[in-house]
C-alpha atoms as a PDB file:
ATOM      1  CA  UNK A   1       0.000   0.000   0.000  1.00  0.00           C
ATOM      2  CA  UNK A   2       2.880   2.645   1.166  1.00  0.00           C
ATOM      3  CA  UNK A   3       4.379   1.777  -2.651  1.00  0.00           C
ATOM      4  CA  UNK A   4       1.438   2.652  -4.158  1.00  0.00           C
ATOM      5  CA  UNK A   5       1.191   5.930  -2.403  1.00  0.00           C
ATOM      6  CA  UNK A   6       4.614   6.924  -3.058  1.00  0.00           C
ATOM      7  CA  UNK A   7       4.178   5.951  -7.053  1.00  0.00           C
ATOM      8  CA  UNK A   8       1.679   8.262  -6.790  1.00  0.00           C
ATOM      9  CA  UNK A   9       3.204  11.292  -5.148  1.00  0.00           C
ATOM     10  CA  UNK A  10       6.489  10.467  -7.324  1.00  0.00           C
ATOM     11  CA  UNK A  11       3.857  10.672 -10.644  1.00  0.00           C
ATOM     12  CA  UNK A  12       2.654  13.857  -9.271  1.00  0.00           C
ATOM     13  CA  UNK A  13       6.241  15.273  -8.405  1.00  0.00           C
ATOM     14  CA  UNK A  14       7.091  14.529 -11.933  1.00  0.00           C
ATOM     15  CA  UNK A  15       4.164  15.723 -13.390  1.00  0.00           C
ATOM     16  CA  UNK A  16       4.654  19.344 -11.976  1.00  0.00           C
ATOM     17  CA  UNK A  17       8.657  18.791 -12.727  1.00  0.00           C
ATOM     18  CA  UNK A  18       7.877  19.100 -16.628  1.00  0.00           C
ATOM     19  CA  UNK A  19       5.109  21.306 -16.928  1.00  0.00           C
ATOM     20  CA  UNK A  20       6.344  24.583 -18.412  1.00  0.00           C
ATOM     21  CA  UNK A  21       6.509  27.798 -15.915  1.00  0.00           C
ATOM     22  CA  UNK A  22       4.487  30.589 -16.893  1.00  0.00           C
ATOM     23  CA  UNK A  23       4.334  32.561 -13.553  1.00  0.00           C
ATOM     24  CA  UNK A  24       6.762  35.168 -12.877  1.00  0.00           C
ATOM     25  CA  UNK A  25       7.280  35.909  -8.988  1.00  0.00           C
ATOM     26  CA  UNK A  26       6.395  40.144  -8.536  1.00  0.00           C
ATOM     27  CA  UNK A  27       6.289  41.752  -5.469  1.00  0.00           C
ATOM     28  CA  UNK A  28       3.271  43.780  -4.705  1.00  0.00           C
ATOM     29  CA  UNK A  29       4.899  46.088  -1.966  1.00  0.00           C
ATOM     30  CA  UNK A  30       7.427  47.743  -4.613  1.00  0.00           C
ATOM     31  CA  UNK A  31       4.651  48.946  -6.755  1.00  0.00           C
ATOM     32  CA  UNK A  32       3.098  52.033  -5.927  1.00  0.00           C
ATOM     33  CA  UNK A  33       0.109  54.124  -7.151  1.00  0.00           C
ATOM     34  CA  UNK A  34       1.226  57.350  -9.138  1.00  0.00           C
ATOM     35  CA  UNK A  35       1.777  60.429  -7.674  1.00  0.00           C
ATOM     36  CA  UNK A  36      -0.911  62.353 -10.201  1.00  0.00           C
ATOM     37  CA  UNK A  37      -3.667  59.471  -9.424  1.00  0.00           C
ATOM     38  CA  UNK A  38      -7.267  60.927  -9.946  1.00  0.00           C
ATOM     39  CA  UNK A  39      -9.272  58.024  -9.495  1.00  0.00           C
ATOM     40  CA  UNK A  40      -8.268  54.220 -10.604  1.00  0.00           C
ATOM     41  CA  UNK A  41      -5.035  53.127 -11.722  1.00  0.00           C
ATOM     42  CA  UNK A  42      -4.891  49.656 -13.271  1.00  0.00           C
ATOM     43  CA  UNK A  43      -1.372  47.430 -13.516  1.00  0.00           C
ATOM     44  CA  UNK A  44      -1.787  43.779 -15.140  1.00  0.00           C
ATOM     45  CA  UNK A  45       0.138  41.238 -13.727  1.00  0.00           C
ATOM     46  CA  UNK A  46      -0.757  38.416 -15.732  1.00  0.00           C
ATOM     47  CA  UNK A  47      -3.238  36.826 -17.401  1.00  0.00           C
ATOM     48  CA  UNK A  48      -4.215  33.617 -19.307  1.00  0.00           C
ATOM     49  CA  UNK A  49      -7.669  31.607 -20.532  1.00  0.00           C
ATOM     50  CA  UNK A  50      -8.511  30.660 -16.789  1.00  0.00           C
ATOM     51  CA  UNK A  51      -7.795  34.079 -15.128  1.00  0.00           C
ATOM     52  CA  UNK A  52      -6.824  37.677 -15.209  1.00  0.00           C
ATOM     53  CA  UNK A  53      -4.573  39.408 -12.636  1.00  0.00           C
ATOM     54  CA  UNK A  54      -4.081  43.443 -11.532  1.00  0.00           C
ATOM     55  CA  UNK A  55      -3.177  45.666  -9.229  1.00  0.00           C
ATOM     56  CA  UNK A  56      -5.449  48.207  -8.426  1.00  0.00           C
ATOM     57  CA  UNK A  57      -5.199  51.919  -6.688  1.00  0.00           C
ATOM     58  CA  UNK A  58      -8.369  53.614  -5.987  1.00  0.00           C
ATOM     59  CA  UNK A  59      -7.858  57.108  -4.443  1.00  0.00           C
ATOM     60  CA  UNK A  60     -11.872  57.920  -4.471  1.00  0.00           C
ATOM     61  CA  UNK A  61     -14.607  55.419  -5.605  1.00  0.00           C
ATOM     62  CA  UNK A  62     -15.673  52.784  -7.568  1.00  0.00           C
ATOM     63  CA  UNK A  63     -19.368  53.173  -8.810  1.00  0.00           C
ATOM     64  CA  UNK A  64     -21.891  50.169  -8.708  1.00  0.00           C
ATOM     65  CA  UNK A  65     -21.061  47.502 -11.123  1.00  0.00           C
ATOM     66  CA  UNK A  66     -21.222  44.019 -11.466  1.00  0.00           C
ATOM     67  CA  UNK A  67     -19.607  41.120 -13.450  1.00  0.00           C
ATOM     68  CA  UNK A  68     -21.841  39.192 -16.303  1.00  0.00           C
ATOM     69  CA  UNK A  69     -19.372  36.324 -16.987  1.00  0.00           C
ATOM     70  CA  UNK A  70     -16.686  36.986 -14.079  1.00  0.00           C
ATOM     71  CA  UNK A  71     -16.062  36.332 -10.703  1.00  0.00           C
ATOM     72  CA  UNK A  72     -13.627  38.772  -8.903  1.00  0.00           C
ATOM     73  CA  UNK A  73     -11.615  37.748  -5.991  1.00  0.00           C
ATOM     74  CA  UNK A  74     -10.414  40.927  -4.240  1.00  0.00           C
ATOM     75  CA  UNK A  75      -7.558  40.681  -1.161  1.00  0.00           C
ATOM     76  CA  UNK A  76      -6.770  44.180   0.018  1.00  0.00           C
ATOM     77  CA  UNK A  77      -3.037  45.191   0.484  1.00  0.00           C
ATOM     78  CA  UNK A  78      -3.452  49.076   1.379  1.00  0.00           C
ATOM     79  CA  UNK A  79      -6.125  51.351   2.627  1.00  0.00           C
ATOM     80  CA  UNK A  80      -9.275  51.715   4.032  1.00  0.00           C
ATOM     81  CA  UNK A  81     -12.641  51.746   2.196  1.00  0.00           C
ATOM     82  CA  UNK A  82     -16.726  51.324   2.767  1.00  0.00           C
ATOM     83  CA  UNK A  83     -17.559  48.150   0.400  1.00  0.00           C
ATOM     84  CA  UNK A  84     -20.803  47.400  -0.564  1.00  0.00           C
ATOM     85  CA  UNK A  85     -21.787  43.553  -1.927  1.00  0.00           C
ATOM     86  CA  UNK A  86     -25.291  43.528  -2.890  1.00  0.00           C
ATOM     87  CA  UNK A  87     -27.115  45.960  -0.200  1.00  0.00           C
ATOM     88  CA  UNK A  88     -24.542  44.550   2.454  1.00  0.00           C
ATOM     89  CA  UNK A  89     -22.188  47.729   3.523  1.00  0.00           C
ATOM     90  CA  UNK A  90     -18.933  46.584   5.581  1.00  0.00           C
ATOM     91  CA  UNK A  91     -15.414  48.096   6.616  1.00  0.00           C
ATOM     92  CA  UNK A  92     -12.793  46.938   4.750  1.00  0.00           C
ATOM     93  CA  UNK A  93      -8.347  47.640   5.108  1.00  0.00           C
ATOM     94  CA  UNK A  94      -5.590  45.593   4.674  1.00  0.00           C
ATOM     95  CA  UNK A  95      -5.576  41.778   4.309  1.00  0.00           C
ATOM     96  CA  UNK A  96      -9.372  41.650   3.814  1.00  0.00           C
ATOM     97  CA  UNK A  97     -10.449  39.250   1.433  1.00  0.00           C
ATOM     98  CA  UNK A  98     -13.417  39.203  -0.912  1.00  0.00           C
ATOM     99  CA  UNK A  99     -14.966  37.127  -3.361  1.00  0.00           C
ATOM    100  CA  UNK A 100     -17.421  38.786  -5.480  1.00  0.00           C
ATOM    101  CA  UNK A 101     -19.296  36.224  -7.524  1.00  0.00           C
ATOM    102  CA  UNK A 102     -20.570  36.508 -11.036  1.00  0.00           C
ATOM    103  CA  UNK A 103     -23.766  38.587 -11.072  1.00  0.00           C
ATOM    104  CA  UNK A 104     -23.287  40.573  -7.917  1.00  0.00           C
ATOM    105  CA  UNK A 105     -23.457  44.043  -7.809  1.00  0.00           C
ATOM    106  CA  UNK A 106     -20.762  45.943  -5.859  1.00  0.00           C
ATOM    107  CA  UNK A 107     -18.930  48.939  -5.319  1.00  0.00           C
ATOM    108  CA  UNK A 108     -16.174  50.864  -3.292  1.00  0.00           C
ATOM    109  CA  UNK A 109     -15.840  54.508  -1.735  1.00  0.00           C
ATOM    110  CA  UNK A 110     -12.311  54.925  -0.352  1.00  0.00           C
ATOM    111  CA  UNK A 111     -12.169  56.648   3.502  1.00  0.00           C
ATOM    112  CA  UNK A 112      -8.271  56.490   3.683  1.00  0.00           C
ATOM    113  CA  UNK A 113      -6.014  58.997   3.055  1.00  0.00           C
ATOM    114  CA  UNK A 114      -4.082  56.587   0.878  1.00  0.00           C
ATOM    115  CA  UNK A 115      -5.173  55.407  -1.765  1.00  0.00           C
ATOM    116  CA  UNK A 116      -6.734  51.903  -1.624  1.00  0.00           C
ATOM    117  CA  UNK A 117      -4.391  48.922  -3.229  1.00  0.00           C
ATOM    118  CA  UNK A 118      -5.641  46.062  -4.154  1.00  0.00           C
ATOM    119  CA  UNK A 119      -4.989  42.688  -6.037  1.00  0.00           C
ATOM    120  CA  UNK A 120      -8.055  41.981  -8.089  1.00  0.00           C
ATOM    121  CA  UNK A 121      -8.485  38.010  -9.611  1.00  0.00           C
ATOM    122  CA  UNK A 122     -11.000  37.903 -12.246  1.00  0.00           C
ATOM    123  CA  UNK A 123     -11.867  34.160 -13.265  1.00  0.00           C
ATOM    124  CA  UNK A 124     -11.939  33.638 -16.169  1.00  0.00           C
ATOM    125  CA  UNK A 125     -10.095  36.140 -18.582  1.00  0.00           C
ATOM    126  CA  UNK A 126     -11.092  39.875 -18.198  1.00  0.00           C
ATOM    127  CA  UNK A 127     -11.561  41.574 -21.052  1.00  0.00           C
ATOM    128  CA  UNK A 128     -13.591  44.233 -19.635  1.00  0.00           C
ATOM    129  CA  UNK A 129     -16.225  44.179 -21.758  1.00  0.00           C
ATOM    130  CA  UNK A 130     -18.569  42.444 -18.845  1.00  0.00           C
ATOM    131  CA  UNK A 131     -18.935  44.894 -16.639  1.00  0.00           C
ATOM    132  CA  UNK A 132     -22.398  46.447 -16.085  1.00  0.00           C
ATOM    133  CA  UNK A 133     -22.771  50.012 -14.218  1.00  0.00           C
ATOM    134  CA  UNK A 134     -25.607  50.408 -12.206  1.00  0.00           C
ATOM    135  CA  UNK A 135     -25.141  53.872 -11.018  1.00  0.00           C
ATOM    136  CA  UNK A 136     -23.492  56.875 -13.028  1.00  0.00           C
END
């Protein structure tokens, strides 16, 4: 049984050993918003069939939107903002994490002097061209 198990995990190990690496380690802390930000300020990190990856800096707001084909996973790095999911209102600053599912209306009205920075996931590929404003 123990054999078996380790064929397994040595199948696995090889597996991973041979698949091509696509992901290029960044670090989030180095990369700041500029100093002429008005609102939003976007950075791609990556991006592929399955998923899209940025950095975002919002000094002010983000109105009402949702997603028709996306879900956005949001994990705050920076900042302090009032976050609204659906008619649900919360608190959110650093090393929050939220998962806005496809559908879901939400938006974001920064009360930190900073701006707030976060790293957004949107599942799969963003093209923008999904997103739905319910307010003006």
């Amino acid at each position: 049984m123990k054999h078996q198990q380790l064929n397994k995990i040595y199948a696995i190990i090889l597996m991973f050993a041979f698949m091509p690496v696509t992901l290029a380690a960044q670090n989030l802390n180095k990369i700041s918003a500029p100093n002429n930000l008005e609102n939003i300020h976007l950075v791609p990190l990556g991006s592929s069939d399955s998923a899209s990856e940025f950095l975002i800096f919002i000094k002010k707001e983000v109105k009402a939107h949702y997603h028709q084909t996306h879900t956005e996973l949001v994990y705050v790095l920076a900042g302090e903002a009032d976050f609204w999911l659906g008619e649900n209102k919360q608190k959110i600053s650093t090393g929050d994490f939220i998962r806005i599912n496809q559908g879901m209306v939400h938006k974001v009205v920064v009360t930190s002097k900073q701006p707030l920075k976060i790293l957004s996931i949107q599942t799969p590929k963003f093209n923008g061209k999904d997103r739905v404003y319910t307010e003006q």
